[in-house]
Protein backbone atom coordinates (compact mmCIF):
# COMPACT_ATOMS: atom_id res chain seq x y z
CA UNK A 1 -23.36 146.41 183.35
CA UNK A 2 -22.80 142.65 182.18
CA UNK A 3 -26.05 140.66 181.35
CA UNK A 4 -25.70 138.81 184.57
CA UNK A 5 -25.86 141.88 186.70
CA UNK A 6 -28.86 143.06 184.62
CA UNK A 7 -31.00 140.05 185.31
CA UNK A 8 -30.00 140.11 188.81
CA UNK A 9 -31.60 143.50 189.13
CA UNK A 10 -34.83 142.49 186.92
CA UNK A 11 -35.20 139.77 189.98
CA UNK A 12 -34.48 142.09 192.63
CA UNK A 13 -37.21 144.85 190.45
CA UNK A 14 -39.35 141.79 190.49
CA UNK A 15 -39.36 141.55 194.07
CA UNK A 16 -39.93 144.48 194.87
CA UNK A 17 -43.27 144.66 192.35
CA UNK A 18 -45.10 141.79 194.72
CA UNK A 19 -45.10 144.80 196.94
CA UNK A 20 -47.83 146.39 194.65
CA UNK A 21 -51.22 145.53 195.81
CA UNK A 22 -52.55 145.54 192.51
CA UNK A 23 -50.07 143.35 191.00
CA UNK A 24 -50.23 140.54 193.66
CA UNK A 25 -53.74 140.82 194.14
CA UNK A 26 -53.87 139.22 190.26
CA UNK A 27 -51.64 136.41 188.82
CA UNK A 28 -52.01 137.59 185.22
CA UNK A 29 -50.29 140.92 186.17
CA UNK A 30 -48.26 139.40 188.50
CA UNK A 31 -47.10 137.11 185.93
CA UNK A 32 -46.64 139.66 183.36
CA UNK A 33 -44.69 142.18 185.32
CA UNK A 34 -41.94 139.39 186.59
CA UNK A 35 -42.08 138.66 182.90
CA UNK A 36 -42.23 142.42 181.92
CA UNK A 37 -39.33 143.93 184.44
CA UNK A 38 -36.65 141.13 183.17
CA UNK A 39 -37.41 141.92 179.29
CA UNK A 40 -37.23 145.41 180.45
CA UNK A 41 -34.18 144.87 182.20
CA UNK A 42 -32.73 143.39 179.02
CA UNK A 43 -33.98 145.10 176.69
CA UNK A 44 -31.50 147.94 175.85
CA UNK A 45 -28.35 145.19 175.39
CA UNK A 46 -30.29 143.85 172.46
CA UNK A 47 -28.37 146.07 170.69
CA UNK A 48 -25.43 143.12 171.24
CA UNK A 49 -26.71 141.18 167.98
CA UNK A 50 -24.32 143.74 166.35
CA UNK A 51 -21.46 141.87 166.42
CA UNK A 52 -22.93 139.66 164.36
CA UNK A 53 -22.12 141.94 161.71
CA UNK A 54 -19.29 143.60 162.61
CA UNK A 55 -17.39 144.95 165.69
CA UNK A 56 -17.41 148.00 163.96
CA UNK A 57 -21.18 148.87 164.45
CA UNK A 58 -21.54 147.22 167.62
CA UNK A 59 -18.75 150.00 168.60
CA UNK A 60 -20.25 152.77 167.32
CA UNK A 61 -24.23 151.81 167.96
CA UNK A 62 -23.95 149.38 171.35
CA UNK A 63 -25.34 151.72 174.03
CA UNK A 64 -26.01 154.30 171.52
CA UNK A 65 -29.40 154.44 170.42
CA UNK A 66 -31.13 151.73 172.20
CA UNK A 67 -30.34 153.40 175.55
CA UNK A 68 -31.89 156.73 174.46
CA UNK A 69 -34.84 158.95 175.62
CA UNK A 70 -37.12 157.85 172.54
CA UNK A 71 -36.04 153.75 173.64
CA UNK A 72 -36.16 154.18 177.12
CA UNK A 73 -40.00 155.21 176.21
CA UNK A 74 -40.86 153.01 173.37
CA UNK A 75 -39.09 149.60 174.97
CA UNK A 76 -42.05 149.17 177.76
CA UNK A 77 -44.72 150.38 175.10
CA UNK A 78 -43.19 147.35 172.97
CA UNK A 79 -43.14 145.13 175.81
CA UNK A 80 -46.16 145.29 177.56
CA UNK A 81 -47.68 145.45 173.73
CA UNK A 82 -46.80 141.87 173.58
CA UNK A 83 -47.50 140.86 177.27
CA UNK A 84 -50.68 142.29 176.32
CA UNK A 85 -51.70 139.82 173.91
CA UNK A 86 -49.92 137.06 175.70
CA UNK A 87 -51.28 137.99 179.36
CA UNK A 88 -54.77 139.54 178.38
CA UNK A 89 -56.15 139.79 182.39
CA UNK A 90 -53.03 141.76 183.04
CA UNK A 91 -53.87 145.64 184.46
CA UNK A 92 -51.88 147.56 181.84
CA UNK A 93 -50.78 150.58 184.07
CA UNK A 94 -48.69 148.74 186.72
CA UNK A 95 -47.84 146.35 183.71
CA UNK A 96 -46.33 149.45 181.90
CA UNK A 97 -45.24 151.00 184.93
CA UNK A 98 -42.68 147.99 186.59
CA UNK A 99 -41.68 147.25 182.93
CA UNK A 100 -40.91 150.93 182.68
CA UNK A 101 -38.38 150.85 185.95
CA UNK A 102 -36.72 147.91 184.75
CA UNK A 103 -35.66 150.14 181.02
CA UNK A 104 -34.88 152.96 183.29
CA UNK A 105 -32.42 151.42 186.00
CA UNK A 106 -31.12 149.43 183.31
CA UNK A 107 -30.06 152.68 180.91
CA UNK A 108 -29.08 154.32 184.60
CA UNK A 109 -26.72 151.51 186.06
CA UNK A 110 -24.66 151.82 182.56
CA UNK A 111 -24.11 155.15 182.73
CA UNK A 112 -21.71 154.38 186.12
CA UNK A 113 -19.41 152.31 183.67
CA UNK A 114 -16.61 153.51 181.91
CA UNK A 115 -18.20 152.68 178.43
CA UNK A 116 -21.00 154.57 178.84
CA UNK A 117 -24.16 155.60 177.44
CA UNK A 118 -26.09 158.25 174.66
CA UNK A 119 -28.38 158.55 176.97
CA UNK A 120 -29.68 161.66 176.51
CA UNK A 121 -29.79 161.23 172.86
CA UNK A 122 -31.17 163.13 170.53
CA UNK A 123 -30.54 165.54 172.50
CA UNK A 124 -26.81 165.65 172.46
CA UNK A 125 -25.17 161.91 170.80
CA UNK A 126 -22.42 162.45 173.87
CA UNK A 127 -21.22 159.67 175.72
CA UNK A 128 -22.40 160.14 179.22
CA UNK A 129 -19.71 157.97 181.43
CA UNK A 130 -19.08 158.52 185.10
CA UNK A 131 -16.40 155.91 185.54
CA UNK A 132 -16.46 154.70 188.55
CA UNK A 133 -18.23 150.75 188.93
CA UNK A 134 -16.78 148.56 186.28
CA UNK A 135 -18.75 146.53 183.53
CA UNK A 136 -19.35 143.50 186.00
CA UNK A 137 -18.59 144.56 189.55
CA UNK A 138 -18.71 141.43 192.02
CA UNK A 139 -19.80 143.94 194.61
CA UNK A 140 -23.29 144.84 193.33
CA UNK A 141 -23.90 140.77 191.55
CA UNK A 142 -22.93 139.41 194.76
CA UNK A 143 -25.04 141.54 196.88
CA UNK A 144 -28.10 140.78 194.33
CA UNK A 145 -27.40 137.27 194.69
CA UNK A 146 -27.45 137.59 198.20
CA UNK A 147 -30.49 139.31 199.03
CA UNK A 148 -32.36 137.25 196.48
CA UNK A 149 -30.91 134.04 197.48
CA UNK A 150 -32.60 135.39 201.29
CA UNK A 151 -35.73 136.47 199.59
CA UNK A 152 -36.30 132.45 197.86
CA UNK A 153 -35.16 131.51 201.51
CA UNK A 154 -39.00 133.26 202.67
CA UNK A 155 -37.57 136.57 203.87
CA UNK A 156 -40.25 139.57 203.08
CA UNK A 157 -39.24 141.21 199.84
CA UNK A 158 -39.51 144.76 200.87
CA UNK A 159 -37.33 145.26 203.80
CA UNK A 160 -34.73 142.90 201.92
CA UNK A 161 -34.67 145.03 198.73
CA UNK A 162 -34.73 148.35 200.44
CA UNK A 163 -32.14 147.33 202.93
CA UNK A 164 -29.77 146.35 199.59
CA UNK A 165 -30.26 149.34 197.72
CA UNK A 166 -29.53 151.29 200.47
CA UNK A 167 -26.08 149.77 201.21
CA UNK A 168 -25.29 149.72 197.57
CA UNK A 169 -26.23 153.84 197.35
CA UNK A 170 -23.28 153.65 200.06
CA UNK A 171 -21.19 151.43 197.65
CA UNK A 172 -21.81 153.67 194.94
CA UNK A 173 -21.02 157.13 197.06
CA UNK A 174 -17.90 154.89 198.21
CA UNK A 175 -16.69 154.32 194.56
CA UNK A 176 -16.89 158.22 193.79
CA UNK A 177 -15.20 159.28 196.76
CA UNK A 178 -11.99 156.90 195.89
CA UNK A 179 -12.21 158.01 192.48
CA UNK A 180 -12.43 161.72 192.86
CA UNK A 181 -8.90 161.18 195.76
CA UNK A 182 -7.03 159.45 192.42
CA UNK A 183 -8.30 162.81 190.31
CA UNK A 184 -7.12 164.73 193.11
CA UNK A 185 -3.31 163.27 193.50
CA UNK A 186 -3.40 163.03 189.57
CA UNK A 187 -3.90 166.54 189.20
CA UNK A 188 -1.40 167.62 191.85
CA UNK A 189 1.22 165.11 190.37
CA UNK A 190 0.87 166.72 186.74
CA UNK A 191 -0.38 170.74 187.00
CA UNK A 192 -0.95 170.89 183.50
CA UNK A 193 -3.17 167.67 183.00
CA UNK A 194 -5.74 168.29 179.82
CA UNK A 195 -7.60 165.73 180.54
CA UNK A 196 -8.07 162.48 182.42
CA UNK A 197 -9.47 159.23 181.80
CA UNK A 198 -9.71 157.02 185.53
CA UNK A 199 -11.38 153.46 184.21
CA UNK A 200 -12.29 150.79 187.08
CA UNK A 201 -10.93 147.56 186.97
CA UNK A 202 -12.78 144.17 188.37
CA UNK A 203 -10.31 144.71 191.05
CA UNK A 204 -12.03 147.16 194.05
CA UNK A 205 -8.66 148.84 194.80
CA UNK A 206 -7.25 149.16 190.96
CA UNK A 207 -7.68 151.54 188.34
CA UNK A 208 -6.54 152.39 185.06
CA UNK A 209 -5.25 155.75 183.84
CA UNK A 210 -4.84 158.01 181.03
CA UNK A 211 -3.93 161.28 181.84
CA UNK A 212 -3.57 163.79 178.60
CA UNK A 213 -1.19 166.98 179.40
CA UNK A 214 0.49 169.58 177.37
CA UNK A 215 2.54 167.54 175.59
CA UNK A 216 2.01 163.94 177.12
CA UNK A 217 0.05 161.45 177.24
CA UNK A 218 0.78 159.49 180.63
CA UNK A 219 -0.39 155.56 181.00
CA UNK A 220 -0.72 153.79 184.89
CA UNK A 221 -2.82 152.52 187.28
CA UNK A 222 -3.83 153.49 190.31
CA UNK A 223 -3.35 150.75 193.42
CA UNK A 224 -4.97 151.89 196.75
CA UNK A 225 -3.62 155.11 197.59
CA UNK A 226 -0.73 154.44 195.11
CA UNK A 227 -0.17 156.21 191.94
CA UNK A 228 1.90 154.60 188.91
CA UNK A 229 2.67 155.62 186.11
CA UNK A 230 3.70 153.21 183.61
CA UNK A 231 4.47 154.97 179.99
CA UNK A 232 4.53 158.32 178.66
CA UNK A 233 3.95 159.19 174.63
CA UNK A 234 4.43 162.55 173.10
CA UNK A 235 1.74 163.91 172.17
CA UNK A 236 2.37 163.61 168.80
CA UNK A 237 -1.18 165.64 166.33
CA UNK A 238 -2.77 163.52 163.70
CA UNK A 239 -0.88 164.19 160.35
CA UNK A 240 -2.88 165.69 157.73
CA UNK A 241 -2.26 163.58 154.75
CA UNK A 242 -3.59 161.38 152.01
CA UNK A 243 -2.73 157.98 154.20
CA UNK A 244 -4.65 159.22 156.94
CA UNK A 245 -7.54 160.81 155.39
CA UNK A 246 -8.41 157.40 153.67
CA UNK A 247 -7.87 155.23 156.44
CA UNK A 248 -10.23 157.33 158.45
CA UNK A 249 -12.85 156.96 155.97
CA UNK A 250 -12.55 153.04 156.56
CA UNK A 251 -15.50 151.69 159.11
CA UNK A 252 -13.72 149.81 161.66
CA UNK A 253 -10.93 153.51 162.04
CA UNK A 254 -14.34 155.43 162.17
CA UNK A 255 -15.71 153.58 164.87
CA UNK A 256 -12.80 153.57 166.74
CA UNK A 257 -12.80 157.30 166.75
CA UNK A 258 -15.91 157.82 167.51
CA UNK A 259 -15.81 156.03 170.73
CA UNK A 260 -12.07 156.71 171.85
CA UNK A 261 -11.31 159.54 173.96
CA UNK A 262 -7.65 159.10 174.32
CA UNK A 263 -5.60 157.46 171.64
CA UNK A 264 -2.08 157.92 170.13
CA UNK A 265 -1.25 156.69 166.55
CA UNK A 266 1.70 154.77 164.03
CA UNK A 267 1.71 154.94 160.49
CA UNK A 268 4.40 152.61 159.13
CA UNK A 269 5.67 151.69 155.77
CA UNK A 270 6.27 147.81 154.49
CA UNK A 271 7.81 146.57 151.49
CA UNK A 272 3.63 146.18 149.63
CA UNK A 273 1.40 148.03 152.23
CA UNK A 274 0.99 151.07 154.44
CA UNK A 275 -0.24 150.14 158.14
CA UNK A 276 -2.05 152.96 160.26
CA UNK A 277 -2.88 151.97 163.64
CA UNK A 278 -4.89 153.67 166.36
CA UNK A 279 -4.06 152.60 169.80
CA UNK A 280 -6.78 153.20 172.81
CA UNK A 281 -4.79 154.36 176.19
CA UNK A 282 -7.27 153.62 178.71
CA UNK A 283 -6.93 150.08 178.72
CA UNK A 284 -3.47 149.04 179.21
CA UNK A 285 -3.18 145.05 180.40
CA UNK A 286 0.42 143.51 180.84
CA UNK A 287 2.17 145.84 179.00
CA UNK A 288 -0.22 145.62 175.62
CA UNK A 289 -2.64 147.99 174.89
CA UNK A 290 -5.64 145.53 173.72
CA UNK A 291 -8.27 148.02 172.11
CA UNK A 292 -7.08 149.17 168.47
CA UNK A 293 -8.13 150.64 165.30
CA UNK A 294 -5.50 149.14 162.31
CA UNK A 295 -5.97 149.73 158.30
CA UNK A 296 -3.73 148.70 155.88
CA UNK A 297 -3.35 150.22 152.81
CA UNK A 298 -1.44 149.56 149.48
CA UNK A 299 0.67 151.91 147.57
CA UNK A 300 -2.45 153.25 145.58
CA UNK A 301 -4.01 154.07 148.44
CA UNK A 302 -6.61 151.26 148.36
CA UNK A 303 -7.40 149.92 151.68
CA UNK A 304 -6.61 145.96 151.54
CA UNK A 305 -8.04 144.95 154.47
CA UNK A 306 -8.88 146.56 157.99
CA UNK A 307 -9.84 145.94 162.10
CA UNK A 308 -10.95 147.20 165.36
CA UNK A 309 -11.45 145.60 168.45
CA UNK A 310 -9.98 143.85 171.46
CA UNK A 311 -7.13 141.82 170.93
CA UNK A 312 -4.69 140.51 173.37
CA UNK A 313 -1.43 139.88 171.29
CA UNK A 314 0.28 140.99 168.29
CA UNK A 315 0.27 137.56 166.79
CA UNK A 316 -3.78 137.17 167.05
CA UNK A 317 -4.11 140.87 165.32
CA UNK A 318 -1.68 139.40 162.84
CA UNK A 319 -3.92 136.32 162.13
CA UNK A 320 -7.27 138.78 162.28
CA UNK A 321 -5.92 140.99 159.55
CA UNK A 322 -4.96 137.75 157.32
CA UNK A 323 -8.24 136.56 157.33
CA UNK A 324 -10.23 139.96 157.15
CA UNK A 325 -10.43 141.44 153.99
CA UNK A 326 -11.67 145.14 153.51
């Protein structure tokens, strides 16, 4: 989820803590696990200074390790480490134990977006993504906002939180059932789908899809109960040459695929370079496809200068590739 969601729910978590005798019974832990459940309910995106660097290892790293089993356990040892020091009266257990939740629901919100997390790394370095609430859904902020807006207002924290997280649990069922009625008519409308790819939009009723068959790969969107399909590609394999083979040795191309499920490619030739480009279907927006992979090579087969990310026109790619060497 976005960060503002994620503090929402560190407030809400926080709430729901004064409900702990021991923890309101004593302001130091009461203090420190208000402190504790919004670090811990931040804690995982702090993987986000990686675009600092590059977008190349915030693609292949954000949600990767920092949302794993061995972070998930070592982010409220961390935290209520420091809290410790900072908060000495505080009672450790509940301390560790609120901070805990917040790392947990945190990790187990994201996994409902299409991005997606490694969550059960090291066990398997899949991408676990169910698809079906969108990166910032107004839907669950709103709602967060609301019930904490009553809760300020002197409304009893329990009965407020427990009455929200039981509505959303609806939302949530809600958002599967209308996705798995799209995989349905999908799968009707093309018998020989491979695979498909159904991303939510910030829009409650819209969709994006990628559906891989046979021999096509089909792009739409899905608008209430309407399907549309927009373009079709061949499904055209990966060429096995020299071009390719050192483009996909290039960071931002590697990162690329190793987060893109369903992509098509272009290799074309210029008067002084070679240009490969890998094009992400999922995320088609006013007839662009915004999420790409491009490396451009000269004749010698040295790459001159290469990208990845989201861009929203050809002439800002064409201005990022000026100005980023390899």
């Amino acid at each position: 989820m976005d960060t503002g969601t994620h503090i929402a729910m560190g407030i809400a978590l926080g709430g729901l803590a004064t409900l702990d005798p021991t923890v309101s019974a004593n302001t130091a832990t009461l203090d420190a696990v208000m402190i504790g459940v919004m670090a811990g309910s931040l804690a995982p995106d702090l993987d986000t200074v990686l675009k600092l660097r590059n977008n190349a290892q915030y693609i292949r790293n954000h949600r990767g390790i920092t949302h794993s089993i061995p972070a998930v356990i070592l982010w409220p040892l961390l935290i209520v480490l420091i809290l410790s020091l900072l908060l000495p009266g505080a009672n450790l257990l509940h301390l560790w134990m609120w901070t805990f939740a917040g790392v947990i629901i945190h990790v187990f919100v994201d996994i409902f977006n299409a991005y997606g997390t490694q969550a059960l790394r090291p066990f398997t370095n899949k991408w676990i993504a169910l698809g079906v609430i969108n990166t910032f859904d107004y839907v669950i902020f709103s709602a967060h906002a609301l019930a904490i807006i009553i809760w300020f207002a002197g409304a009893e924290p329990g009965p407020t939180f427990i009455t929200l997280y039981v509505l959303l649990a609806f939302y949530y069922g809600l958002r599967f059932y209308m996705r798995h009625q799209i995989a349905k008519k999908l799968r009707k409308q093309f018998p020989d789908v491979i695979k498909l790819n159904i991303s939510p939009t910030m829009r409650f009723t819209h969709w994006h899809l990628a559906v891989t068959t046979e021999k096509y790969f089909h792009v739409g969107r899905a608008i209430g109960e309407e399907i549309f399909i927009y373009d079709t590609f061949d499904k055209v394999p990966i060429p096995e040459s020299a071009v390719i083979e050192v483009a996909k040795k290039d960071e931002n191309l590697s990162a690329f695929l190793s987060f893109s499920p369903i992509y098509r490619w272009e290799l074309d030739e210029y008067n002084d370079h070679i240009e490969v480009r890998f094009i992400d279907l999922r995320y088609r927006s006013k007839d662009y496809y915004p999420f790409v992979a491009v490396v451009q090579l000269d004749y010698d087969l040295n790459i001159i200068c290469s990208y990845t990310g989201w861009i929203f026109s050809e002439k800002k790619l064409r201005k990022k590739l000026d100005y980023l060497p390899h």
